[in-house]
Protein backbone atom coordinates (compact mmCIF):
# COMPACT_ATOMS: atom_id res chain seq x y z
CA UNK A 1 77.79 -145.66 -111.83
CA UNK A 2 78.11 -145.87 -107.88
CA UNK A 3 81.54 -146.76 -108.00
CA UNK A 4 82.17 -143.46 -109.60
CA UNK A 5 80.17 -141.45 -108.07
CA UNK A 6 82.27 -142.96 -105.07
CA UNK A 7 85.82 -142.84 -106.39
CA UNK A 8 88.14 -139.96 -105.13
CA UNK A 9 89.03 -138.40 -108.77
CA UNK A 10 84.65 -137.56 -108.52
CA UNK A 11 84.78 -136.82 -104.92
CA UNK A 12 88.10 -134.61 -105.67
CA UNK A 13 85.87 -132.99 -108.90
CA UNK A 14 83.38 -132.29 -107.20
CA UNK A 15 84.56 -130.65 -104.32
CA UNK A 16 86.41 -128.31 -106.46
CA UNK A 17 83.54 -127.13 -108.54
CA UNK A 18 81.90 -126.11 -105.54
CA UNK A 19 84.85 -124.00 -103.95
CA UNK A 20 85.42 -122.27 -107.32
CA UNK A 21 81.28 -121.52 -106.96
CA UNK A 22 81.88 -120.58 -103.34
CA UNK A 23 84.58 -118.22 -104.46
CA UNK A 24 82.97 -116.92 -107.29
CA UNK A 25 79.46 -116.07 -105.16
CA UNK A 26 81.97 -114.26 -102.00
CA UNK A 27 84.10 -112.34 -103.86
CA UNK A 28 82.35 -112.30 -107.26
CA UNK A 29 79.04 -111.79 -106.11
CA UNK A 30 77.57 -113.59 -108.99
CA UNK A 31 77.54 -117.47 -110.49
CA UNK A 32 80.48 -118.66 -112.46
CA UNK A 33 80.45 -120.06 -116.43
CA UNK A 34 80.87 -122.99 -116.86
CA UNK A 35 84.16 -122.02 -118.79
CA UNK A 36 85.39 -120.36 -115.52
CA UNK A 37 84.52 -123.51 -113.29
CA UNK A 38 86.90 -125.56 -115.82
CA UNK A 39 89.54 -123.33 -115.81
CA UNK A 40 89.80 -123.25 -112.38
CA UNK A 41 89.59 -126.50 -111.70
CA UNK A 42 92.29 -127.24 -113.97
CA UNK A 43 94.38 -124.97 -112.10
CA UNK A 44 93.85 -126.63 -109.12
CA UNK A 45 94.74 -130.22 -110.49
CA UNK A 46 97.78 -128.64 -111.72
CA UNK A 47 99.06 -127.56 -107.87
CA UNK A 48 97.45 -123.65 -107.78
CA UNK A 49 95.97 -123.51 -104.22
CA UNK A 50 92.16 -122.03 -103.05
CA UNK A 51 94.55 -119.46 -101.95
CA UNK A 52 96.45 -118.64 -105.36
CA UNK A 53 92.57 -118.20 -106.93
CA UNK A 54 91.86 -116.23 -104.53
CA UNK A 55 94.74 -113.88 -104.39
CA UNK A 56 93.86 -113.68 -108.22
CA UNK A 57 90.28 -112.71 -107.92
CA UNK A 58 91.07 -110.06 -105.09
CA UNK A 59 93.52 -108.69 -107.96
CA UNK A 60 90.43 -108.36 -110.54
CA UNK A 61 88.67 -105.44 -112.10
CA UNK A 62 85.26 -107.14 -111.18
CA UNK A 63 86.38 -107.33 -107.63
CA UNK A 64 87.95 -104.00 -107.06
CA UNK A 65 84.82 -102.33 -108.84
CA UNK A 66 82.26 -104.30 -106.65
CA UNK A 67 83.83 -102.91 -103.61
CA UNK A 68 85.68 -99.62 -104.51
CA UNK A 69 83.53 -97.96 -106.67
């Protein structure tokens, strides 16, 4: 179990689960699904950047309502 918890694909997971959660709490203002932490993370390990999901979530109805309305 240590050597996982040591290797760079869990150090890599890991680390991206808690930017999505980051991004999801600043812009969001609330906790992600668990669905939503996947997804994301997927997109990451296929090339999007923290910036493409970002640029994404400032384009959201959720977003624009929390601050615009």
């Amino acid at each position: 179990m240590a050597d996982f918890s040591e290797s760079t694909e869990y150090k890599k997971m890991t680390e991206n689960a808690g930017d999505i959660i980051v991004l999801y709490l600043g812009l969001l203002n609330r906790m992600p699904d668990q669905n939503g932490v996947n997804y994301w993370i997927i997109q990451l390990d296929d090339d999007a950047s923290l910036l493409d999901i970002i640029e994404f979530f400032l384009a959201t109805s959720e977003y624009y309502e929390r601050f615009y309305e």
